[in-house]
Protein backbone atom coordinates (compact mmCIF):
# COMPACT_ATOMS: atom_id res chain seq x y z
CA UNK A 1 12.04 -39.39 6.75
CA UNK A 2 14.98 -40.17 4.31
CA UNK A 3 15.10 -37.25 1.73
CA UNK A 4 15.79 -40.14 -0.79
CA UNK A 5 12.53 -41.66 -0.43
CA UNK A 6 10.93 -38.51 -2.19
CA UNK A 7 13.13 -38.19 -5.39
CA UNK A 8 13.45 -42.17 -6.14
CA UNK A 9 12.33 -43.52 -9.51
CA UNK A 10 12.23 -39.98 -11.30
CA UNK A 11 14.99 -38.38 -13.72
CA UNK A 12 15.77 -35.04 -13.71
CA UNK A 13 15.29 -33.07 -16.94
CA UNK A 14 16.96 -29.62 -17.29
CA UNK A 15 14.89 -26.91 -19.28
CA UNK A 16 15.98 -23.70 -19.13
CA UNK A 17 18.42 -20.56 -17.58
CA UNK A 18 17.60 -16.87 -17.06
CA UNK A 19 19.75 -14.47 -15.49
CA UNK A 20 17.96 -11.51 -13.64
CA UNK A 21 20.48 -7.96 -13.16
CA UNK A 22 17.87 -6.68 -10.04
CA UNK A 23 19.04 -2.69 -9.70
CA UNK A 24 19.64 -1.50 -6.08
CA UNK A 25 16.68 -1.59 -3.60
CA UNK A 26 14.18 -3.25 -6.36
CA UNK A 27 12.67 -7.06 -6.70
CA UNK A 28 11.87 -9.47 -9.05
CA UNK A 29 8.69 -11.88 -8.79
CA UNK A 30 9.24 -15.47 -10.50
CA UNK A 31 6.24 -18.18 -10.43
CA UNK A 32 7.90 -21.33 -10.85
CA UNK A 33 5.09 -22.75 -12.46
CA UNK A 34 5.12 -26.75 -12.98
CA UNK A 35 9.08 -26.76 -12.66
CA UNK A 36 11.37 -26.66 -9.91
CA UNK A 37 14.37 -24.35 -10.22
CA UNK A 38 17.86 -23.86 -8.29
CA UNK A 39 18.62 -20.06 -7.93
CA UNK A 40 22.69 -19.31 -7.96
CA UNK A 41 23.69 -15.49 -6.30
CA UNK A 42 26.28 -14.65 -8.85
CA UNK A 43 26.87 -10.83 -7.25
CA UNK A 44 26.04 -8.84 -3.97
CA UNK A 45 23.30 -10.66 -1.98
CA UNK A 46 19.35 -10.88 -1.47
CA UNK A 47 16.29 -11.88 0.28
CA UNK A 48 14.20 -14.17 -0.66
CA UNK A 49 10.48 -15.22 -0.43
CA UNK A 50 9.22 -18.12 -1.22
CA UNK A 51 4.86 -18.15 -1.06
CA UNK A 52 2.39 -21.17 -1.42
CA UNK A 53 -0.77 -19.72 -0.43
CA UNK A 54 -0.45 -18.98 2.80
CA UNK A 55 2.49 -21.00 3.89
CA UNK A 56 5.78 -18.75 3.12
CA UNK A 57 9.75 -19.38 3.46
CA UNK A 58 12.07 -16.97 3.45
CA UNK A 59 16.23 -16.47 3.79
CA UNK A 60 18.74 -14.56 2.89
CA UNK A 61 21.68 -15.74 -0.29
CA UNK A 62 24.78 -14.19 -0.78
CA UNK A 63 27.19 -14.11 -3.86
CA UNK A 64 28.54 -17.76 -4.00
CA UNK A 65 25.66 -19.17 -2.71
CA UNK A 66 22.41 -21.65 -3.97
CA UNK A 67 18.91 -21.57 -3.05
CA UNK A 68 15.68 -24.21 -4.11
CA UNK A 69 12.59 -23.19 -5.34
CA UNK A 70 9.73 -25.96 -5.25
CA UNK A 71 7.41 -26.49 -8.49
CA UNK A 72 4.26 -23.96 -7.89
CA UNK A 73 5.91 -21.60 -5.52
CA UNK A 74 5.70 -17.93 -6.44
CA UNK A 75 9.40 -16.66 -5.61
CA UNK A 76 10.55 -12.79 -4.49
CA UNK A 77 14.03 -11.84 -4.87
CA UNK A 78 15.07 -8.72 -3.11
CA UNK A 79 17.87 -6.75 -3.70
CA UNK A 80 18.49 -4.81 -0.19
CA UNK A 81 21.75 -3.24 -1.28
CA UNK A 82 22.68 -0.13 -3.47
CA UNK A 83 24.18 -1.84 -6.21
CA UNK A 84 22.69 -3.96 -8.63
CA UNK A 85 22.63 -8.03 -8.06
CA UNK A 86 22.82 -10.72 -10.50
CA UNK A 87 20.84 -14.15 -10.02
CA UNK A 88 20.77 -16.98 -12.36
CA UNK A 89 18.01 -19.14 -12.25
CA UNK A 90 18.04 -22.70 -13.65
CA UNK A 91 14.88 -24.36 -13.93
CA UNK A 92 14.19 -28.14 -14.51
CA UNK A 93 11.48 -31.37 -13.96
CA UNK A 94 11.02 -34.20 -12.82
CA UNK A 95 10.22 -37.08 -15.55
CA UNK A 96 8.85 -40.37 -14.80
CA UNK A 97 8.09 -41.62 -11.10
CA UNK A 98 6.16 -39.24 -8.82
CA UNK A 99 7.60 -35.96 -8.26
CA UNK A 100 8.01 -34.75 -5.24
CA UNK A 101 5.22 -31.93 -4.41
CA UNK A 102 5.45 -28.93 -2.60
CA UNK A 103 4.57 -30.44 0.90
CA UNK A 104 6.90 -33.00 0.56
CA UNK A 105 9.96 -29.96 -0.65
CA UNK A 106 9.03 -28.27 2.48
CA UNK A 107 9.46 -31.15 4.81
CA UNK A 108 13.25 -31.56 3.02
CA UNK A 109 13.94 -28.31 3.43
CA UNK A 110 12.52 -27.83 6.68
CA UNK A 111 11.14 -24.48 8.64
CA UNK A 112 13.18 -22.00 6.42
CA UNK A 113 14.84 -21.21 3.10
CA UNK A 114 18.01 -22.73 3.43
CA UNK A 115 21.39 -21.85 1.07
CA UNK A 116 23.63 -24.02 0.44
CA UNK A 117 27.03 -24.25 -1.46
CA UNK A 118 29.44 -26.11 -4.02
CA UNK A 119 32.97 -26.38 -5.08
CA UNK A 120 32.98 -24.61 -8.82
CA UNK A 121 29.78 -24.13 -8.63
CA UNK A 122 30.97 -20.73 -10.42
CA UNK A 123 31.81 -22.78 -13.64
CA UNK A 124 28.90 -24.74 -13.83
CA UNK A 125 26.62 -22.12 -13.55
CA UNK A 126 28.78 -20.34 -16.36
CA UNK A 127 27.96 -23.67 -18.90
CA UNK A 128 24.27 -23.32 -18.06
CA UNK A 129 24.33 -19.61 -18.50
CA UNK A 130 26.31 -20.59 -22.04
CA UNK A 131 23.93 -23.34 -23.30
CA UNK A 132 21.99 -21.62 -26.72
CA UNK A 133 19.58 -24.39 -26.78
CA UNK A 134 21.30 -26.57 -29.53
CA UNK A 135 21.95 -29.09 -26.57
CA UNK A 136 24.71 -30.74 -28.58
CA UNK A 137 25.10 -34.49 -26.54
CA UNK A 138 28.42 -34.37 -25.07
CA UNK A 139 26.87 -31.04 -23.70
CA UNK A 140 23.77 -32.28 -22.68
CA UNK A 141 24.35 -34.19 -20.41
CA UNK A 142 27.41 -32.03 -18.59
CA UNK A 143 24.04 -29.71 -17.81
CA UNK A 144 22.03 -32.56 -16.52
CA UNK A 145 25.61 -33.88 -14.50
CA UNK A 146 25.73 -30.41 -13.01
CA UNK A 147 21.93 -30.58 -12.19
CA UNK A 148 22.34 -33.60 -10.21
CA UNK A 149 25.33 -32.75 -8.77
CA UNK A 150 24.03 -29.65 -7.52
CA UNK A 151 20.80 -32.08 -6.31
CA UNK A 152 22.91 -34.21 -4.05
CA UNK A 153 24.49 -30.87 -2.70
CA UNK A 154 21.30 -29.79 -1.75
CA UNK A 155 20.10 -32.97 -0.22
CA UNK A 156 23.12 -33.57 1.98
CA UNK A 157 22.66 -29.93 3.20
CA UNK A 158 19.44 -31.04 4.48
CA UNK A 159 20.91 -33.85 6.64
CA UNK A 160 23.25 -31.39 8.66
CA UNK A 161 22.34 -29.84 11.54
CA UNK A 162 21.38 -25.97 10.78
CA UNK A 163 20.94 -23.07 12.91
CA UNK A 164 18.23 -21.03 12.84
CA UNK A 165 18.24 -17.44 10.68
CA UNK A 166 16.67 -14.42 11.97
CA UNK A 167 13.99 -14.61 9.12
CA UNK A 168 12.94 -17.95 10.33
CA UNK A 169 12.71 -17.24 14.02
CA UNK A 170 10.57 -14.20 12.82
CA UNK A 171 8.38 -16.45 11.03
CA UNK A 172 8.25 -18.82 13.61
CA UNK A 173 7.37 -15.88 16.15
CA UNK A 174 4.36 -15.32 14.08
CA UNK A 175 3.57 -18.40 13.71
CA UNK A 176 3.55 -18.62 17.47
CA UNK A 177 1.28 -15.65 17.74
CA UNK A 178 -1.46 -16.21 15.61
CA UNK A 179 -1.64 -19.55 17.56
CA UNK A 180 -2.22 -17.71 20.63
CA UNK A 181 -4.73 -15.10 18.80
CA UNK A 182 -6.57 -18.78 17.89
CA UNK A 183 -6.16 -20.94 20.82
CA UNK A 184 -5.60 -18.61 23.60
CA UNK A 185 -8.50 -20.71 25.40
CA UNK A 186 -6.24 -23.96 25.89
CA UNK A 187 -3.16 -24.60 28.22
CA UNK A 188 0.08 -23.08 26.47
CA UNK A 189 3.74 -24.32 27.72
CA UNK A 190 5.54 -20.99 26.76
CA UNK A 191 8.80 -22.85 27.25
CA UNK A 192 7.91 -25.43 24.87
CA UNK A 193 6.83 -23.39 22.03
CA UNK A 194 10.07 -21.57 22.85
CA UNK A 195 12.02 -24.62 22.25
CA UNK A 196 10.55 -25.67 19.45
CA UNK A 197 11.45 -22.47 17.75
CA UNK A 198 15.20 -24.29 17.32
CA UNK A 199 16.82 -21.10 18.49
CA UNK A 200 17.58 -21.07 22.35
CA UNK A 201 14.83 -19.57 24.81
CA UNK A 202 16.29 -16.42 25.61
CA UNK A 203 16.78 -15.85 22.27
CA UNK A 204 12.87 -16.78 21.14
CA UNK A 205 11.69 -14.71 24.30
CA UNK A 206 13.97 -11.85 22.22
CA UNK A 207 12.37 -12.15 19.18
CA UNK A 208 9.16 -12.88 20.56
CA UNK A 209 9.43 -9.11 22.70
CA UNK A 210 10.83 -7.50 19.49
CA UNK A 211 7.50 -8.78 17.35
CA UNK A 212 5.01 -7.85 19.54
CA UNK A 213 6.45 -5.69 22.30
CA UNK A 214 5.76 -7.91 25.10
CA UNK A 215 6.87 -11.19 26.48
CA UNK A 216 5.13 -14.50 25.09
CA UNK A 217 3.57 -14.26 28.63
CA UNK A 218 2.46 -11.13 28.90
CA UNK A 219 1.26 -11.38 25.47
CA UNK A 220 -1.04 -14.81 25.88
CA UNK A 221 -2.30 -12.98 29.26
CA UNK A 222 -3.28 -9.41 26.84
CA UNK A 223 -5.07 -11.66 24.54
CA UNK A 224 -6.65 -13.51 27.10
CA UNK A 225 -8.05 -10.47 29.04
CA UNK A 226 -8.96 -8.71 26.16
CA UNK A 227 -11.54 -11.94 25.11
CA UNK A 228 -13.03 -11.58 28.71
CA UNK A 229 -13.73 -8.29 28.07
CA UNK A 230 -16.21 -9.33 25.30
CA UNK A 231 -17.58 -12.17 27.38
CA UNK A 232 -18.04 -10.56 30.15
CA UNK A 233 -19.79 -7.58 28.81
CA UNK A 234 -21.89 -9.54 25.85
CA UNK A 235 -23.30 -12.38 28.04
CA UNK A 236 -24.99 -13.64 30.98
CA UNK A 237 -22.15 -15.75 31.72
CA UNK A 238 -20.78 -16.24 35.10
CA UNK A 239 -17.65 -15.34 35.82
CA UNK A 240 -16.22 -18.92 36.32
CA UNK A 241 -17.63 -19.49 33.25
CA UNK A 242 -15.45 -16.54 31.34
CA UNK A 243 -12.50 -17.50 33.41
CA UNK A 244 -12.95 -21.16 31.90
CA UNK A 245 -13.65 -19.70 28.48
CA UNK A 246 -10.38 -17.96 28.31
CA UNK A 247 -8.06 -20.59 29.27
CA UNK A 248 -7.62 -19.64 33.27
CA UNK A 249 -9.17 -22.75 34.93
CA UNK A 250 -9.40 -20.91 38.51
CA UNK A 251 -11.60 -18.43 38.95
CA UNK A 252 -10.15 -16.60 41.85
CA UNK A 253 -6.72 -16.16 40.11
CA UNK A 254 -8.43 -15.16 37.07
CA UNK A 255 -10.14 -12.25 39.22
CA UNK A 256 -7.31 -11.31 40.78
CA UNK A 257 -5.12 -11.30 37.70
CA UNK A 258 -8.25 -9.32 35.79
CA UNK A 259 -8.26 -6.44 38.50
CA UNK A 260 -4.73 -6.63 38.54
CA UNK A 261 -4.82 -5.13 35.16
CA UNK A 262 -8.05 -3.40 34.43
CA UNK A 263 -8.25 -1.63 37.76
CA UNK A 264 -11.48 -3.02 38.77
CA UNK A 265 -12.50 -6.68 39.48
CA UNK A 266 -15.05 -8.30 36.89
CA UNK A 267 -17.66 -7.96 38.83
CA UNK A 268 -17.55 -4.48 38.83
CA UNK A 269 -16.86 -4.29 35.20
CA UNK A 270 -20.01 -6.23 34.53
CA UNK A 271 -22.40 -3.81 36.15
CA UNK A 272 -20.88 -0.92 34.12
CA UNK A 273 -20.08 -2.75 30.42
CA UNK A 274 -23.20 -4.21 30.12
CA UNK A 275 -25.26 -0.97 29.61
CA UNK A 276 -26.90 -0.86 26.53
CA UNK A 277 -25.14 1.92 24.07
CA UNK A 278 -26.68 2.57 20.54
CA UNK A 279 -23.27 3.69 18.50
CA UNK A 280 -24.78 6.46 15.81
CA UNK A 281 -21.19 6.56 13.89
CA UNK A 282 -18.72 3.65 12.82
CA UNK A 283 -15.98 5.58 13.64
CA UNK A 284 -16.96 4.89 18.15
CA UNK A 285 -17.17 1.25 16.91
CA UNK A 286 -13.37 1.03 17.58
CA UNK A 287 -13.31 2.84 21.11
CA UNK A 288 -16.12 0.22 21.72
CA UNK A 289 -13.92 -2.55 20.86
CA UNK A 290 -11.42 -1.93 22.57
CA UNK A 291 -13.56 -1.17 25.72
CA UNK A 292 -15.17 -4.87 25.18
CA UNK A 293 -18.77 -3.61 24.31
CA UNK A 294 -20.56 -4.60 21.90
CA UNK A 295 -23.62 -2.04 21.60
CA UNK A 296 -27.05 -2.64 20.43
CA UNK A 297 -27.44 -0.66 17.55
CA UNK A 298 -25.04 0.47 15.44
CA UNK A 299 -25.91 2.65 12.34
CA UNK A 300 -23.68 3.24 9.50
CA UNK A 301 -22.87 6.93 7.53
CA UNK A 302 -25.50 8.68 5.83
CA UNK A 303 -28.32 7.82 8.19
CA UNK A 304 -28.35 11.93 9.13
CA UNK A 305 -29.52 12.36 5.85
CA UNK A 306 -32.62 11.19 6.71
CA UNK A 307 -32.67 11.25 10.54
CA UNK A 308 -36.42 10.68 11.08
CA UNK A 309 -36.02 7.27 9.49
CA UNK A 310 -34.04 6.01 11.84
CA UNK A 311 -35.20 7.72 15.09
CA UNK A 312 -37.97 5.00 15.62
CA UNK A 313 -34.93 2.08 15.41
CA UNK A 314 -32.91 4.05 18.06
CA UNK A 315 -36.10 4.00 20.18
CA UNK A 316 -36.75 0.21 19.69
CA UNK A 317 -33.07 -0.60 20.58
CA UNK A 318 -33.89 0.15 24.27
CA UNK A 319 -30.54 2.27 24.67
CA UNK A 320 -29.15 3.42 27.87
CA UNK A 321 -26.91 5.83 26.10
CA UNK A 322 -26.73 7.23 22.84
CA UNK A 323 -23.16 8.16 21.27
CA UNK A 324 -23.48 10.02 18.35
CA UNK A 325 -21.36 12.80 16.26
CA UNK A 326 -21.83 16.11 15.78
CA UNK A 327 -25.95 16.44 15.03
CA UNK A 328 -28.69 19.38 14.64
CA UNK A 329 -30.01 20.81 17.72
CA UNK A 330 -33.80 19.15 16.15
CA UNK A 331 -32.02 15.55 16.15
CA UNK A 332 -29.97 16.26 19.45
CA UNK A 333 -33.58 16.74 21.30
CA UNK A 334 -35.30 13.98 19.69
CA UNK A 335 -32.47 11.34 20.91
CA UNK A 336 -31.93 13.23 24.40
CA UNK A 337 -36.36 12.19 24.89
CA UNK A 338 -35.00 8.32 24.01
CA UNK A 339 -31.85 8.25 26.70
CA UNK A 340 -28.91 10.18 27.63
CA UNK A 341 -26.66 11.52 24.50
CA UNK A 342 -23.19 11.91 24.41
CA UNK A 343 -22.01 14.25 21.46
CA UNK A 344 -18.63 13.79 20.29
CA UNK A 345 -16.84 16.78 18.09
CA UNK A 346 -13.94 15.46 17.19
CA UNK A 347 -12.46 17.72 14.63
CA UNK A 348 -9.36 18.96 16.20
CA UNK A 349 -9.19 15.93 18.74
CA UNK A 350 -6.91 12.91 18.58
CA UNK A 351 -8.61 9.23 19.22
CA UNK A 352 -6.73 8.45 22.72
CA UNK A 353 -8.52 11.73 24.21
CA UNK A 354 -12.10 10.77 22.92
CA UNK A 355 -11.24 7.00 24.54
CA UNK A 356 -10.63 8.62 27.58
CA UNK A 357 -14.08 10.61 27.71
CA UNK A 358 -16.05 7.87 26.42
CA UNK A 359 -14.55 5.40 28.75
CA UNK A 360 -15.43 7.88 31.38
CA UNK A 361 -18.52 8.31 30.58
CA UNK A 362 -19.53 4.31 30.58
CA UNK A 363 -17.85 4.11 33.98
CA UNK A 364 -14.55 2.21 33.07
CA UNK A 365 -11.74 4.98 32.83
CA UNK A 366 -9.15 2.47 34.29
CA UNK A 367 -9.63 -0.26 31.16
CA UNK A 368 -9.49 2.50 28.55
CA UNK A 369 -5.91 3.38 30.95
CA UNK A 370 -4.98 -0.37 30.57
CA UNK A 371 -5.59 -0.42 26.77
CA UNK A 372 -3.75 2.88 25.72
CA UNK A 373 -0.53 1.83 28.23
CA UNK A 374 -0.18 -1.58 26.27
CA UNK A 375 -0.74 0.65 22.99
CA UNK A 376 2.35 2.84 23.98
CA UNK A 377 4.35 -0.30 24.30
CA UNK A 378 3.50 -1.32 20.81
CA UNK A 379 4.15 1.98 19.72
CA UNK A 380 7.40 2.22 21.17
CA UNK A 381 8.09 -0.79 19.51
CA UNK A 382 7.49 0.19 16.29
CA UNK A 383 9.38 3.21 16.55
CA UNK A 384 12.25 1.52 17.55
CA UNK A 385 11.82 -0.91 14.13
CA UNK A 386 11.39 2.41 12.19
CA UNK A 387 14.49 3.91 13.19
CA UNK A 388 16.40 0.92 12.39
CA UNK A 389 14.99 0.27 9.37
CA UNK A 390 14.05 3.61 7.88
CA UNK A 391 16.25 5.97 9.06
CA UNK A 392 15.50 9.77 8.50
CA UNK A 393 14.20 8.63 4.87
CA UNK A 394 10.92 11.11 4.18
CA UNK A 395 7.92 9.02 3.41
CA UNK A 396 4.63 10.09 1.58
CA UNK A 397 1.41 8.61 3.04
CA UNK A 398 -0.94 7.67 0.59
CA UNK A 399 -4.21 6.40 0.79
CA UNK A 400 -5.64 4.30 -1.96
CA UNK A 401 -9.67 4.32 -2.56
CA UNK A 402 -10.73 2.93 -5.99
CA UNK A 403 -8.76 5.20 -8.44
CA UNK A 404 -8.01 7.87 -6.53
CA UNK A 405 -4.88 8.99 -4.45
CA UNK A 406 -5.09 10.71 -1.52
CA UNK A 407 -2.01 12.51 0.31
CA UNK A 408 -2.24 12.78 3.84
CA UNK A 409 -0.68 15.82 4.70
CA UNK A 410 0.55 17.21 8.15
CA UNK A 411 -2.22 19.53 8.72
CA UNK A 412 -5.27 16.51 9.85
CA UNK A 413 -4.91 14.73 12.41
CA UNK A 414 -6.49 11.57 10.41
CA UNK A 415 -3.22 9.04 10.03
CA UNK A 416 -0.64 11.66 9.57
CA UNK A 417 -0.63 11.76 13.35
CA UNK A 418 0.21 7.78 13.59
CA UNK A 419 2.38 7.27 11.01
CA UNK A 420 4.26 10.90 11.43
CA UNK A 421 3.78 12.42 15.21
CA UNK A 422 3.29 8.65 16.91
CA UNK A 423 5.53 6.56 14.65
CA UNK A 424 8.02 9.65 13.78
CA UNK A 425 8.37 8.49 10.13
CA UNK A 426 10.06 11.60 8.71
CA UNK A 427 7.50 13.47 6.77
CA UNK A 428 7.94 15.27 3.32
CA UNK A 429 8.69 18.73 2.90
CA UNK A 430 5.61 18.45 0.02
CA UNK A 431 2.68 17.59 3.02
CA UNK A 432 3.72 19.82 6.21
CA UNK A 433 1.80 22.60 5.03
CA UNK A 434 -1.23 20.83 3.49
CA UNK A 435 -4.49 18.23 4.66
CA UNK A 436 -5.36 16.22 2.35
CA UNK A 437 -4.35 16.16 -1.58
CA UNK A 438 -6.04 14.10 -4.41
CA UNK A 439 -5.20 13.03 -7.54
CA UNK A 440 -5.68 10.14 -10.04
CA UNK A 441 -2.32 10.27 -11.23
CA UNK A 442 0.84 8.11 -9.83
CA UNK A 443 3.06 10.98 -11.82
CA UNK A 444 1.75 13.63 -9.31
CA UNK A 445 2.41 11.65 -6.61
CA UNK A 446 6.19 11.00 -7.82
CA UNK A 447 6.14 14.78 -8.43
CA UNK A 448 6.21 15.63 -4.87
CA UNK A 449 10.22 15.40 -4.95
CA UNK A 450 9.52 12.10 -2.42
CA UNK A 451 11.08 8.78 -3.15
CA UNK A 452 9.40 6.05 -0.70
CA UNK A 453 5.84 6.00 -0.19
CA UNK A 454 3.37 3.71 2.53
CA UNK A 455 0.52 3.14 1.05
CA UNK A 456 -2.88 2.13 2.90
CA UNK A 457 -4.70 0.26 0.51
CA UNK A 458 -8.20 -1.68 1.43
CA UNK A 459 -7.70 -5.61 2.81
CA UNK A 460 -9.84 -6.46 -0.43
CA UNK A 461 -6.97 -5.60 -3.15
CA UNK A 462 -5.20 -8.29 -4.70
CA UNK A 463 -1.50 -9.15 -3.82
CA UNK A 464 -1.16 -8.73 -7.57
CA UNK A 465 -2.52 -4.83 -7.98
CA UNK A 466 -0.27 -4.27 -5.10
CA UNK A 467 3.04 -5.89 -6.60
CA UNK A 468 1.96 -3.88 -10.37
CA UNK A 469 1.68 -0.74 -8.33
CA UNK A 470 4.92 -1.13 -6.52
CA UNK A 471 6.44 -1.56 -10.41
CA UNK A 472 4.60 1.57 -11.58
CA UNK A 473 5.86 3.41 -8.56
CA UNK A 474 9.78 2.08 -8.90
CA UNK A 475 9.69 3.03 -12.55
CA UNK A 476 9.25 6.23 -11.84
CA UNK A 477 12.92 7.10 -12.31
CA UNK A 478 12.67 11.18 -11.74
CA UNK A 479 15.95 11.83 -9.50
CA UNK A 480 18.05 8.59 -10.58
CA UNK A 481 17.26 7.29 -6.83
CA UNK A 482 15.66 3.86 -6.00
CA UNK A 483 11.90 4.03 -4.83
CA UNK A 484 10.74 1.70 -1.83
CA UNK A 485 6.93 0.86 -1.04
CA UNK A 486 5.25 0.25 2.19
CA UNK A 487 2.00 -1.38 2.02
CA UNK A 488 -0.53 -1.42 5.20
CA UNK A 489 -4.48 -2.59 4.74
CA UNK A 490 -7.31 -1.63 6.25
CA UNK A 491 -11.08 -2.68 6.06
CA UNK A 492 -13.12 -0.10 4.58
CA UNK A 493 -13.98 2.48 5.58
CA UNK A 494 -10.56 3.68 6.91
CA UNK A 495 -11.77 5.29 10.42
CA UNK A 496 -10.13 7.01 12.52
CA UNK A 497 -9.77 5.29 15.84
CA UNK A 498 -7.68 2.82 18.24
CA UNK A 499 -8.75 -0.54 16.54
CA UNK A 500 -7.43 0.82 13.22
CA UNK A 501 -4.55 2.50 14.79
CA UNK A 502 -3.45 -0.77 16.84
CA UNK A 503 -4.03 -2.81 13.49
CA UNK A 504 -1.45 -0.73 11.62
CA UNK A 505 1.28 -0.80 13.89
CA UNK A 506 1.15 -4.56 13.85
CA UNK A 507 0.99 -4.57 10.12
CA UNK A 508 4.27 -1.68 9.70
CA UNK A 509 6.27 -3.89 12.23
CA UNK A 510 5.87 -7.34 10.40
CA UNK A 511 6.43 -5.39 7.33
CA UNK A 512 9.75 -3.91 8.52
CA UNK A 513 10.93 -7.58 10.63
CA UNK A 514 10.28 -9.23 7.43
């Protein structure tokens, strides 16, 4: 498709220039509303994001260099560097004609946010940054021959071949996952997708690895297992029929491949994960997960409050085991008369040991063994990210629930042990000696002498309460250093177990390849 065939029959009509100054380490958020804009990098360099919904582009610009922003595209601007960078922005229309619209941009532009650049572009952008909005005519139109000058530029850019950036290949790479998360039940050429990346294989398989922590195969054949799990411990289906189900059309190499890596063939994982469990906390649901079983009853907080209540709907579930938390030695006999009871006291015990037992327990030690060795991997994955990326810096951990802060402090084992014993983010001197600490005020937070903060915030809060508390935490200048923000989400309540855990280190890693 000719790039001509979108912009014919429409003039160009120049409206408007802003210069940003974005200080070291902070960001700017532009919508560009009904008009297009070109962005010019007039010192150091940034990232940039453009976002449509769900469909984002982003690149990197350096001082010299142009960038397009498509009408309707909320735009990020990053300044990764110490010193402060300086952007001018120049926005314009289209008049007359159809304009082009932001599906058609993105199939100019292609899979990325390309820069390109111009002879003198340095004086042109200097007569749009000196226009007062007189628009005398001889000066008029200058600005609107620089603005389709610098439209051509950008247009024969397209047409030339262009290597792929390492923000695009990332993009691509989770493009290329969530595919597999969605249609890990049909035939996948791994090489294909590789090449379709636009960066060589080897170098996809790289990025791929660096993502997730495991090959594009090994990853498709994780996903894959981990589905069969489900089926084969939630329905009466045969085992053909899961193999079919899960994109392995023979069943024998689907059962050898399945004991391969659970330890036990699927057979025998059937006649253990299909007991019936009745799950007396939310907190096990995650251990279940994991584990593939899906129990029969599960009851949510509070229901010890009024214990007798629910005793009759543990009885009607038909359970063959009962997991529960800590209970009174009255509600411990009346569920030991219904089926067996497992008790879990966790206080002072990490997740990956109460996986173990539980696993144990159901008869399926080796899966649990599977799951937490692919967990390391990730883990060790992320670290490596985190060391790049964050260096020594000390970050506070921060939970956000409704208007209150809470500090997660070094002495609980509830997410200070991911993020600071598993993930080896350096800690602040403020939280080794304390558990939790809560406040409603950002100010207190800032007055624990930290700079950076990750804060886990619930999936439900807009993009937009997340971006105005990142401002209110950057303006709080107390030491004259910059102040960087690490958002993760979870879906409340935050528990404490592998699900969640697994779920985070995906989200920090994206976070930090992005």
């Amino acid at each position: 498709m000719e790039a001509s065939r979108h912009v014919e029959g429409n003039a160009l009509r120049y409206t408007d220039t802003t210069e940003y100054k974005i200080d070291g380490r902070q960001s700017v958020h532009i919508e560009a509303d009904k008009h297009a804009l070109f962005g010019y990098v007039r010192k150091e360099s940034v990232k940039i994001t453009l976002k449509d919904g769900q469909t984002r582009r982003t690149g990197n610009a350096s001082a010299g260099e142009l960038f397009f922003v498509p009408a309707g595209c909320l735009c990020s601007i990053q300044n990764r560097e110490e010193h402060a960078s300086r952007i001018a922005l120049i926005r314009f229309r289209w008049e007359g004609g159809t304009a082009p619209d932001r599906a058609s941009s993105y199939k100019l532009y292609g899979f990325g946010m390309y820069t390109f650049k111009i002879p003198n572009i340095r004086s042109w952008v200097q007569d749009f940054l000196d226009d007062d909005g007189k628009r005398e005519p001889a000066f008029y139109f200058l600005l609107h021959a620089h603005l389709y000058g610098m439209v051509h530029a950008f247009l024969v850019s397209l047409s030339k071949p262009k290597s792929v950036d390492e923000d695009s290949l990332t993009m691509y790479v989770e493009q290329m996952k969530q595919t597999m998360l969605a249609r890990y039940h049909t035939a996948m050429d791994i090489e294909e997708l590789a090449r379709l990346s636009g960066a060589s294989v080897s170098r996809f398989y790289q990025a791929f690895r660096s993502h997730t922590g495991l090959s594009p195969h090994k990853f498709i054949t994780t996903v894959r297992l981990n589905e069969s799990l489900r089926l084969l411990a939630g329905a009466p289906a045969s085992i053909m029929e899961v193999a079919h189900a899960v994109g392995y059309p023979d069943e024998l190499y689907f059962s050898r491949l399945f004991k391969k890596h659970m330890g036990i063939s699927p057979s025998e994982y059937v006649t253990y994960a299909q007991i019936r469990i009745a799950n007396l906390t939310p907190v096990f649901q995650g251990d279940l997960a994991v584990l593939g079983i899906v129990p029969v009853l599960s009851l949510k907080r509070g229901w010890m409050d009024e214990p007798e209540a629910y005793i009759k709907q543990i009885e009607q579930s038909r359970p063959e085991l009962i997991l529960t938390p800590p209970v009174t030695e009255e509600v411990y006999g009346a569920l030991a008369e219904i089926a067996p009871v497992y008790m879990f006291k966790w206080k002072g015990r990490d997740w990956k040991e109460r996986l173990t037992i539980i696993s144990e327990r159901i008869g399926i030690p080796t899966v649990a063994d599977r799951w937490l060795a692919y967990y390391e991997i990730k883990a060790e994955n992320a670290r490596y990210h985190i060391r790049k990326q964050l260096k020594d810096e000390p970050y506070l951990l921060v939970g956000l629930f409704g208007t209150l802060f809470r500090v997660f402090g070094r002495q609980v084992k509830k997410m200070s042990d991911l993020f600071y014993d598993e993930l080896q983010i350096t800690s602040p001197d403020a939280v080794r000696e304390i558990g939790f600490l809560d406040t409603f005020l950002l100010k207190e937070l800032a007055e624990l002498d930290c700079n950076h903060v990750i804060f886990l915030v619930p999936s439900s809060m807009p993009d937009e309460e997340c971006r105005k508390l990142e401002e209110d935490w950057q303006s709080m200048d107390l030491n004259g250093c910059p102040r960087l923000v690490l958002f993760i989400r979870f879906d409340e309540p935050l528990l404490y177990n592998p699900s969640i855990h697994e779920n985070m280190i995906d989200q920090i890693v994206k976070l930090l390849m992005h």
